[in-house]
C-alpha atoms as a PDB file:
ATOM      1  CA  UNK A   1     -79.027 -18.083  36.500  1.00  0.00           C
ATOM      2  CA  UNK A   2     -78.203 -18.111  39.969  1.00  0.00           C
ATOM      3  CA  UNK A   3     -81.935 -17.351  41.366  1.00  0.00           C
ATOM      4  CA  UNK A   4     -82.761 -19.962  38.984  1.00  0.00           C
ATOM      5  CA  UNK A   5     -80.661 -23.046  40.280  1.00  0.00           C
ATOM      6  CA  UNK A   6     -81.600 -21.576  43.525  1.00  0.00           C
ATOM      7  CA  UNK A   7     -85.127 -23.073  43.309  1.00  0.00           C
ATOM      8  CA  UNK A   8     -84.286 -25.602  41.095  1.00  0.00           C
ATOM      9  CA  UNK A   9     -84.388 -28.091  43.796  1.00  0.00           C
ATOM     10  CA  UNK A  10     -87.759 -27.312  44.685  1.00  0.00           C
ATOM     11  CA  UNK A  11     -89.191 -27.416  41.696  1.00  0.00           C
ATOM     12  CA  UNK A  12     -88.177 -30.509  40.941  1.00  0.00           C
ATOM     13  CA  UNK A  13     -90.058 -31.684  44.668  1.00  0.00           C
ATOM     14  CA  UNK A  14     -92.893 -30.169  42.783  1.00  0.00           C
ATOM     15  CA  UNK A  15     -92.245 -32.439  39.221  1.00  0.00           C
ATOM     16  CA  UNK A  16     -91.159 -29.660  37.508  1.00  0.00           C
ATOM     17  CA  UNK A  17     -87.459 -30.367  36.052  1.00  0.00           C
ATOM     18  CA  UNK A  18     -86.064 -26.777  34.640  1.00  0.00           C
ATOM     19  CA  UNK A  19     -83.472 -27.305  32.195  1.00  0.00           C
ATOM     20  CA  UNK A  20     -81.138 -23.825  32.474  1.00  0.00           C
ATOM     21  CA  UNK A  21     -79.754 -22.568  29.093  1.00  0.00           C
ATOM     22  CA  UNK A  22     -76.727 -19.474  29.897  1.00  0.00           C
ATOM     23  CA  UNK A  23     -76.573 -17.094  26.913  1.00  0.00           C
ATOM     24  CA  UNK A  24     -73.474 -14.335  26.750  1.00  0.00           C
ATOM     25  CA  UNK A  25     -75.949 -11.769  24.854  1.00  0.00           C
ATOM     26  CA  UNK A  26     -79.068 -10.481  24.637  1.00  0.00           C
ATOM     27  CA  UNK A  27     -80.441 -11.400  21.748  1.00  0.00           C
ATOM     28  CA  UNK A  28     -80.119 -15.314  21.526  1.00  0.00           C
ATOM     29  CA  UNK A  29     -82.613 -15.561  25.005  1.00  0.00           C
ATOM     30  CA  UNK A  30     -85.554 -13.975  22.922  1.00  0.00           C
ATOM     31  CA  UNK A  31     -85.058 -15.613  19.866  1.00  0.00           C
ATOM     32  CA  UNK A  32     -84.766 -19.031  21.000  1.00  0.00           C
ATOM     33  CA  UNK A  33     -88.169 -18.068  23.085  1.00  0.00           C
ATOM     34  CA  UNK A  34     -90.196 -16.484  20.098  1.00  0.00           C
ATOM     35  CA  UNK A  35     -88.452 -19.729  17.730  1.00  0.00           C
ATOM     36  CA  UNK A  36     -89.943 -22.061  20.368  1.00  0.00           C
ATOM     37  CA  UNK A  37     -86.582 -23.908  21.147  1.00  0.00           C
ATOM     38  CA  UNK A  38     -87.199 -22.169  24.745  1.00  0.00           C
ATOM     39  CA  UNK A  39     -90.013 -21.811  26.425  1.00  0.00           C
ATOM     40  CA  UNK A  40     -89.101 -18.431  28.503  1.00  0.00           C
ATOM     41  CA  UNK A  41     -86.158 -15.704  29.119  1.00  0.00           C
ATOM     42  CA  UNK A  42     -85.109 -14.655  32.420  1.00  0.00           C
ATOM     43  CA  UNK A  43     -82.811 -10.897  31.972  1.00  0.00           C
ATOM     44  CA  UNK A  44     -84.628  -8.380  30.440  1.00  0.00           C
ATOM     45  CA  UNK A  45     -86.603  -5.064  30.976  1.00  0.00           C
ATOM     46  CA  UNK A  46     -89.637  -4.139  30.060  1.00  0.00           C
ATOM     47  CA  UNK A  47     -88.026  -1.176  27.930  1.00  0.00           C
ATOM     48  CA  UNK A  48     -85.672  -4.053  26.362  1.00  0.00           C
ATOM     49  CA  UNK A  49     -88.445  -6.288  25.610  1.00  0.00           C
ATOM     50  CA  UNK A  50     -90.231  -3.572  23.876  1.00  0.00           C
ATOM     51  CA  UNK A  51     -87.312  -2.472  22.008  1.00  0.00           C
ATOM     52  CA  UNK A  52     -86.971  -6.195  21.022  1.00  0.00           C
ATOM     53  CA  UNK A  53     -90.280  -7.133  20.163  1.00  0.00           C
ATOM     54  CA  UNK A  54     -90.657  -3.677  17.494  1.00  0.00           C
ATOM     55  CA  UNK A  55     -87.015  -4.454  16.015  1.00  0.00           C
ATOM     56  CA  UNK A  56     -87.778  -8.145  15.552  1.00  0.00           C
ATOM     57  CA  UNK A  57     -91.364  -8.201  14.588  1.00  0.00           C
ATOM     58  CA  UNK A  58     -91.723 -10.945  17.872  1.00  0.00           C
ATOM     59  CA  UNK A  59     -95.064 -11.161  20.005  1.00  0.00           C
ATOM     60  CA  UNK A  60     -93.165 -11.724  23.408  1.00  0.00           C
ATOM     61  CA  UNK A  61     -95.103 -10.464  26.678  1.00  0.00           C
ATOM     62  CA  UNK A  62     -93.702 -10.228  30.423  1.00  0.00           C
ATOM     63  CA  UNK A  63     -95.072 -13.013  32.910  1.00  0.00           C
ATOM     64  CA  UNK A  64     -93.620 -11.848  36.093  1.00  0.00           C
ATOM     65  CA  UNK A  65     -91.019  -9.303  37.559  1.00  0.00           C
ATOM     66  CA  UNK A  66     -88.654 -10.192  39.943  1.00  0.00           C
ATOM     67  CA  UNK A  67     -85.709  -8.352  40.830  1.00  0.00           C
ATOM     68  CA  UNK A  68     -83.912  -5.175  39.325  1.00  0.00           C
ATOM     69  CA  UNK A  69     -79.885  -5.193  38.800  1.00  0.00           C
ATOM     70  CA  UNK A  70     -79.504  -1.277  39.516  1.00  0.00           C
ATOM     71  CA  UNK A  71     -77.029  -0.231  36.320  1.00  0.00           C
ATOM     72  CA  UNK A  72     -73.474   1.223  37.368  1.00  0.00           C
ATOM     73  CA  UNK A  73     -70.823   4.007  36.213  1.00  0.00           C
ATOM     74  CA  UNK A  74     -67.340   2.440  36.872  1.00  0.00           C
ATOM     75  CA  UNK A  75     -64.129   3.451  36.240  1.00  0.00           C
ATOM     76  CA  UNK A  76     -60.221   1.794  37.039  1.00  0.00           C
ATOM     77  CA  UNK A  77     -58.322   5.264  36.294  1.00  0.00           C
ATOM     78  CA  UNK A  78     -60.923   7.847  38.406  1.00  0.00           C
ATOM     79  CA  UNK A  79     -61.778   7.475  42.219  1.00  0.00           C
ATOM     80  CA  UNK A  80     -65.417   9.929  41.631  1.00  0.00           C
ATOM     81  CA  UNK A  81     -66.905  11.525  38.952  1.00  0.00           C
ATOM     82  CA  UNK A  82     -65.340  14.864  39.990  1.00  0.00           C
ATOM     83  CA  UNK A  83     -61.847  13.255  38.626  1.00  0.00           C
ATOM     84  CA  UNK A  84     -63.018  12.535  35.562  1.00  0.00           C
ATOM     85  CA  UNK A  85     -61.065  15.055  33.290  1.00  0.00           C
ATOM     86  CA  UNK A  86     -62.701  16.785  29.560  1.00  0.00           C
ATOM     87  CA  UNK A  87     -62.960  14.988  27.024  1.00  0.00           C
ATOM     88  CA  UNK A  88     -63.202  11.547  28.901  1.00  0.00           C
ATOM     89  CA  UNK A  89     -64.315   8.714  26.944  1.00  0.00           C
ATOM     90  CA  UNK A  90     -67.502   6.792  28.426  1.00  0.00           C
ATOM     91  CA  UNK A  91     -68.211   3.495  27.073  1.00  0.00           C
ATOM     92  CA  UNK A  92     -72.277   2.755  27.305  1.00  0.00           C
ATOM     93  CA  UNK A  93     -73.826  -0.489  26.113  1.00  0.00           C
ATOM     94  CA  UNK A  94     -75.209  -0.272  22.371  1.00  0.00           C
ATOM     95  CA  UNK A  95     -78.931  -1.853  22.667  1.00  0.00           C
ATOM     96  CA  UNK A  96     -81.455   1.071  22.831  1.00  0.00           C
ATOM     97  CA  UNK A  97     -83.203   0.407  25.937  1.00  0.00           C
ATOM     98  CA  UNK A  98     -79.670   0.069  27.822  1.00  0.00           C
ATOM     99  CA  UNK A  99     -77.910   3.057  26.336  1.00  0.00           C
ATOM    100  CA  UNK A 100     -80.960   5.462  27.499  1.00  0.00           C
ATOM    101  CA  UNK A 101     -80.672   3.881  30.993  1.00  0.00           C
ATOM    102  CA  UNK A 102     -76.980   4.660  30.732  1.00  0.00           C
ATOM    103  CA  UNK A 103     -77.556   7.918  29.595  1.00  0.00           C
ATOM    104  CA  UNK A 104     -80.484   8.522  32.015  1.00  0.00           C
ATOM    105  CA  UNK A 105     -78.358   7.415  34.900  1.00  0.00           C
ATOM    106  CA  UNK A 106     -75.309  10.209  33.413  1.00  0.00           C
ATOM    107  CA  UNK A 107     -77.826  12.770  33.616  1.00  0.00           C
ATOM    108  CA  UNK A 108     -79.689  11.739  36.748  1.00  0.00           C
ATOM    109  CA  UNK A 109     -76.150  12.677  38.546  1.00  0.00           C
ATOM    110  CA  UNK A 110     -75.304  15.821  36.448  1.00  0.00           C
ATOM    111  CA  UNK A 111     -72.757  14.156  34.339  1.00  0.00           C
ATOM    112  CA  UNK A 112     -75.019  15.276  31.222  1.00  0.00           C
ATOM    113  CA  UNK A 113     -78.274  16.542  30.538  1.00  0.00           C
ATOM    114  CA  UNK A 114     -80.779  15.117  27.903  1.00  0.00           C
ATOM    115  CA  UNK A 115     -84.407  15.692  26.405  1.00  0.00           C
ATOM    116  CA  UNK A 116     -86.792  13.732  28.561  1.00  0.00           C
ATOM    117  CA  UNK A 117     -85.151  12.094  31.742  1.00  0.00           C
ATOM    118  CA  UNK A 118     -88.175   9.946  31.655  1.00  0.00           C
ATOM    119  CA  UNK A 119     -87.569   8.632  28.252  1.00  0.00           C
ATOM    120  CA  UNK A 120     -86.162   4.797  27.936  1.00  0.00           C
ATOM    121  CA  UNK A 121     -84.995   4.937  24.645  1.00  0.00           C
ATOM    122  CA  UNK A 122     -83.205   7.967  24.909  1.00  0.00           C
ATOM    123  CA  UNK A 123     -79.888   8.228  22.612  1.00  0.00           C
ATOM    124  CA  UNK A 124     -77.237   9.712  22.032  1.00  0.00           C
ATOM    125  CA  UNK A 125     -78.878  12.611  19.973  1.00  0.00           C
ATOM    126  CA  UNK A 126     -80.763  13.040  23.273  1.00  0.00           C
ATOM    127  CA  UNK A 127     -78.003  15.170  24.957  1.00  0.00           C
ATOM    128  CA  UNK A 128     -78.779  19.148  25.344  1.00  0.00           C
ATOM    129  CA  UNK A 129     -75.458  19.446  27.562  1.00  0.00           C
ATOM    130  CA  UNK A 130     -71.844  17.572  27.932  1.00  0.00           C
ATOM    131  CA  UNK A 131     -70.009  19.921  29.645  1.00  0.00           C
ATOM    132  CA  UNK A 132     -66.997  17.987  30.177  1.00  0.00           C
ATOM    133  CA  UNK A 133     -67.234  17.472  26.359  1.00  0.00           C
ATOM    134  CA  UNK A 134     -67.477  13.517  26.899  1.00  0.00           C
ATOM    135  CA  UNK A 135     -66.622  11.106  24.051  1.00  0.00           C
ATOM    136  CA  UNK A 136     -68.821   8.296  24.138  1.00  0.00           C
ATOM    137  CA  UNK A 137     -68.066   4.550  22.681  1.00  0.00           C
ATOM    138  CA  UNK A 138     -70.978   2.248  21.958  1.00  0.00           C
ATOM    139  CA  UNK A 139     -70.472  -1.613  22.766  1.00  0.00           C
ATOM    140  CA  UNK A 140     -72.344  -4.812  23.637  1.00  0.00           C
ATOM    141  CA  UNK A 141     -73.098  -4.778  26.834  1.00  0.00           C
ATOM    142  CA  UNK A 142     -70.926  -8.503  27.514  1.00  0.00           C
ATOM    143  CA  UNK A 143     -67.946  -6.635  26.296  1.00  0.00           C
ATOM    144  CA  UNK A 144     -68.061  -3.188  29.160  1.00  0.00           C
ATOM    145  CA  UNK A 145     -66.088  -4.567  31.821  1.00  0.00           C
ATOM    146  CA  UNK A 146     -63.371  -5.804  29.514  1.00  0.00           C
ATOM    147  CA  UNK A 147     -62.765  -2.645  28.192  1.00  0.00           C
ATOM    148  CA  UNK A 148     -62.675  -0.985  31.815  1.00  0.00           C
ATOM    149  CA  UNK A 149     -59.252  -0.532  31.488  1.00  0.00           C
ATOM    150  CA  UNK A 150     -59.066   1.196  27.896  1.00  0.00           C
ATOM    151  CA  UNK A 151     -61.628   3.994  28.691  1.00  0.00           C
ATOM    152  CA  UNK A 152     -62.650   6.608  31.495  1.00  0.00           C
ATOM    153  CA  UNK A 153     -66.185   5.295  32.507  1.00  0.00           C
ATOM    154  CA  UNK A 154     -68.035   2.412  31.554  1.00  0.00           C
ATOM    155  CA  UNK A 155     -71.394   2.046  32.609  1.00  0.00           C
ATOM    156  CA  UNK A 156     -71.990  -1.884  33.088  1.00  0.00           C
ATOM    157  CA  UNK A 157     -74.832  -3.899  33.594  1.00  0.00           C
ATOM    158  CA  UNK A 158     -75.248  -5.587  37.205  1.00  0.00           C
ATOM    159  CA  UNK A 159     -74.751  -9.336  35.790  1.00  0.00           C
ATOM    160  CA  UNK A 160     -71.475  -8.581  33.404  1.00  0.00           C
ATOM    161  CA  UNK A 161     -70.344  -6.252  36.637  1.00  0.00           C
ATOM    162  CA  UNK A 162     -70.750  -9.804  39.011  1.00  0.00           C
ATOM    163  CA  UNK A 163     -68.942 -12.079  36.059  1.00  0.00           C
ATOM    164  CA  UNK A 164     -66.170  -9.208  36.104  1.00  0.00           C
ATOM    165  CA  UNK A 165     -65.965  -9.185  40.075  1.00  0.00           C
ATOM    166  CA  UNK A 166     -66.707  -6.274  40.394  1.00  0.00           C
ATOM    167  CA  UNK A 167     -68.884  -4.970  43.735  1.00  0.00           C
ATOM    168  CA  UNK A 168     -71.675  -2.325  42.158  1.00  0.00           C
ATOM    169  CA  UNK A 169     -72.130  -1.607  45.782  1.00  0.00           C
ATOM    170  CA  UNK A 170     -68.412  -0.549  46.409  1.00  0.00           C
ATOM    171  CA  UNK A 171     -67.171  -0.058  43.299  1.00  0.00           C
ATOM    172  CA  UNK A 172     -69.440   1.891  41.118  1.00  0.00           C
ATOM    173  CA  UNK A 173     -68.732   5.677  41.297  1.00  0.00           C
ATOM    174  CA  UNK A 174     -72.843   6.121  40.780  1.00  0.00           C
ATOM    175  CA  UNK A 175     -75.530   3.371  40.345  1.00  0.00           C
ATOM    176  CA  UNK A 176     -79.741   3.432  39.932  1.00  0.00           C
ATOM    177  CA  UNK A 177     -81.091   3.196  43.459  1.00  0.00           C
ATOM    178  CA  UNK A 178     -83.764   1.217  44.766  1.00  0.00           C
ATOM    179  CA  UNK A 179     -86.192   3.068  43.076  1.00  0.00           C
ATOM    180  CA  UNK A 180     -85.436   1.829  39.489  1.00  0.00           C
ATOM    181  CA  UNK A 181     -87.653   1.047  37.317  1.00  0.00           C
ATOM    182  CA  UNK A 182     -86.123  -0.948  35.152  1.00  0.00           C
ATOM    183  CA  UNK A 183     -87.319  -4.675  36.596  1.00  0.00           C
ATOM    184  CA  UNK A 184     -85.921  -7.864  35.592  1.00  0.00           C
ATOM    185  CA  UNK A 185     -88.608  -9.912  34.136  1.00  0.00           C
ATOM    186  CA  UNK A 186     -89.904 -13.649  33.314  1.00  0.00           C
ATOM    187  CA  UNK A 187     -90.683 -13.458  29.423  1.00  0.00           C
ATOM    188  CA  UNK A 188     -92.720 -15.661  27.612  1.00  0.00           C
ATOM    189  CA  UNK A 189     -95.161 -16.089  24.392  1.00  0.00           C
ATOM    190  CA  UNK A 190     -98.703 -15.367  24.059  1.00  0.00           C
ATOM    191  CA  UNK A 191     -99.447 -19.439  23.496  1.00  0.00           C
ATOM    192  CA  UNK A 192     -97.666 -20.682  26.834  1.00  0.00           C
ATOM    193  CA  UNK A 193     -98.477 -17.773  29.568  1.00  0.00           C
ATOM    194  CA  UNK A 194    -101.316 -20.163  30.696  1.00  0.00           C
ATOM    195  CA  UNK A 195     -99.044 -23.347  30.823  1.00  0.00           C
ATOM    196  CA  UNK A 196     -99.185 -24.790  34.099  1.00  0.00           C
ATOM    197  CA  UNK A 197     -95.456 -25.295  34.216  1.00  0.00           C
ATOM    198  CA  UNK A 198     -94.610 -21.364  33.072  1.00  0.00           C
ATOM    199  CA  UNK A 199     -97.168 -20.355  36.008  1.00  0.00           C
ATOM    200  CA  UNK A 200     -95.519 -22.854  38.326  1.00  0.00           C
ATOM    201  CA  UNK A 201     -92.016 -21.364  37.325  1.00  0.00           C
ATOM    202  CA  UNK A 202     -93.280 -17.980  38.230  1.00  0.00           C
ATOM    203  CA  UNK A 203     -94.853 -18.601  41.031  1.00  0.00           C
ATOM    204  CA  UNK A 204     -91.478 -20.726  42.237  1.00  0.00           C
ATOM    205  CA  UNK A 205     -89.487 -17.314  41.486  1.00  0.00           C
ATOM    206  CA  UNK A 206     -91.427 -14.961  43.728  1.00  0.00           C
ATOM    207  CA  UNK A 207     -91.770 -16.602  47.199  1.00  0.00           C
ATOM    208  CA  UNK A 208     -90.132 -15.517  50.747  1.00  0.00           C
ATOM    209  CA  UNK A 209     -86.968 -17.163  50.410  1.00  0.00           C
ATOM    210  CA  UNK A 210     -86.312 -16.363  46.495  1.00  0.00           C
ATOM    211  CA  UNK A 211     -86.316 -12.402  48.741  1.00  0.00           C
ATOM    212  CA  UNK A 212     -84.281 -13.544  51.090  1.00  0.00           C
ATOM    213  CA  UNK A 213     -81.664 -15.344  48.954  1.00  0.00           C
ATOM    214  CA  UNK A 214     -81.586 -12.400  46.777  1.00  0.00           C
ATOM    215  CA  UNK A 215     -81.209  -9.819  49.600  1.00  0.00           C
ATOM    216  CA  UNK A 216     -78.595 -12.048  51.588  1.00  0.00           C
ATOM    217  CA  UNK A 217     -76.355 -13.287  48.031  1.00  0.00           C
ATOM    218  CA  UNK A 218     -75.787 -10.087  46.541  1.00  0.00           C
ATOM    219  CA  UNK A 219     -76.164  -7.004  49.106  1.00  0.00           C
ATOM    220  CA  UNK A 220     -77.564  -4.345  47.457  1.00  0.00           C
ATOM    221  CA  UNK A 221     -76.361  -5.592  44.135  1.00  0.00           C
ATOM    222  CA  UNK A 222     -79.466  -7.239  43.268  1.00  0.00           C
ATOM    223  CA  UNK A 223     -82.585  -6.164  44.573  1.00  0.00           C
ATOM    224  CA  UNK A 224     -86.310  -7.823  44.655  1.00  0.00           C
ATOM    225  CA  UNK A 225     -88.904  -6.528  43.159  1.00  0.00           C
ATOM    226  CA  UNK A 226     -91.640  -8.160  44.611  1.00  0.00           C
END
């Protein structure tokens, strides 16, 4: 919501007044979009929206990308992944398109192998090799950092990591580079992608200084992907 209230201001020099819903899950965002109580979501992938739209029968289509929140591996008992002793217990977020990030992350930095690296919706079943016999727990993604302290390694998303205060720069034992793919986007319906105001909106969230606000506000932690 942040980048949002960022250019709130300007918007409204522009007569465009945003009104700024916060949702604590993913789910609510798209439903209230496809119901037509909202008129876009700002938080998702493109692997998440397509996970969305098949499990909900919804019609919703990306507008515009604008920044990736590079996943993390944390942990408040282990300093590195060496440390992390057999039989560990990892705690990855239970939504199909974030649990194969989670798992694609694991086995990007030889914590696991699995099928097809390249694969989004990779699960669970997915794993051809856990040599340190890791147990894993699937939650809702909100609920990761507030069971940091009850597991091994939790791998958190970049917004629930910031409500938690915790760095993903400093404090993530491994974490997606720059070179993610998985982009944040603007989400809308097939009957308003030509509304003025949605374009407007859009347009508003991909300028010079919506980079440089992102680059300078979170570090690394957030990066633009424009």
């Amino acid at each position: 919501a942040e980048v949002l209230e960022f250019i709130k201001p300007k918007l409204a020099e522009q007569g465009l007044n945003i009104d700024i819903k916060v949702f604590n899950d993913y789910v609510q965002p798209n439903t209230q979009v496809a119901e037509k109580r909202i008129d876009v979501s700002y938080f998702q992938t493109l692997p998440y929206l397509e996970s969305f739209n098949r499990d909900k029968g919804t019609n919703l289509i990306p507008l515009q990308g604008v920044h990736v929140e590079p996943i993390g591996t944390y942990s408040a008992k282990w300093k590195s992944i060496a440390e992390v002793p057999n039989g560990a217990t990892v705690a990855i977020p239970n939504d199909a398109s974030t649990e194969g990030r989670a798992l694609i992350l694991l086995a990007k930095n030889g914590v696991i192998a699995i099928k097809d690296p390249k694969n989004p919706l990779t699960s669970l079943r997915d794993i051809t090799s856990n040599p340190k016999n890791l147990k894993f727990k699937e939650l809702e993604a909100p609920a990761l950092p507030r069971v940091l302290n009850q597991v091994d390694l939790a791998v958190i998303n970049t917004n629930y990591a910031l409500d938690a205060k915790l760095n993903p720069s400093k404090d993530a034992l491994i974490i997606e580079d720059k070179t993610s793919p998985y982009v944040n986007y603007l989400v809308g319906r097939p009957d308003n992608k030509d509304d003025p105001r949605v374009k407007k909106l859009a347009a508003a969230l991909t300028t010079p200084e919506v980079k440089a606000f992102i680059e300078q506000k979170y570090a690394g932690a957030v990066v633009p992907a424009f």
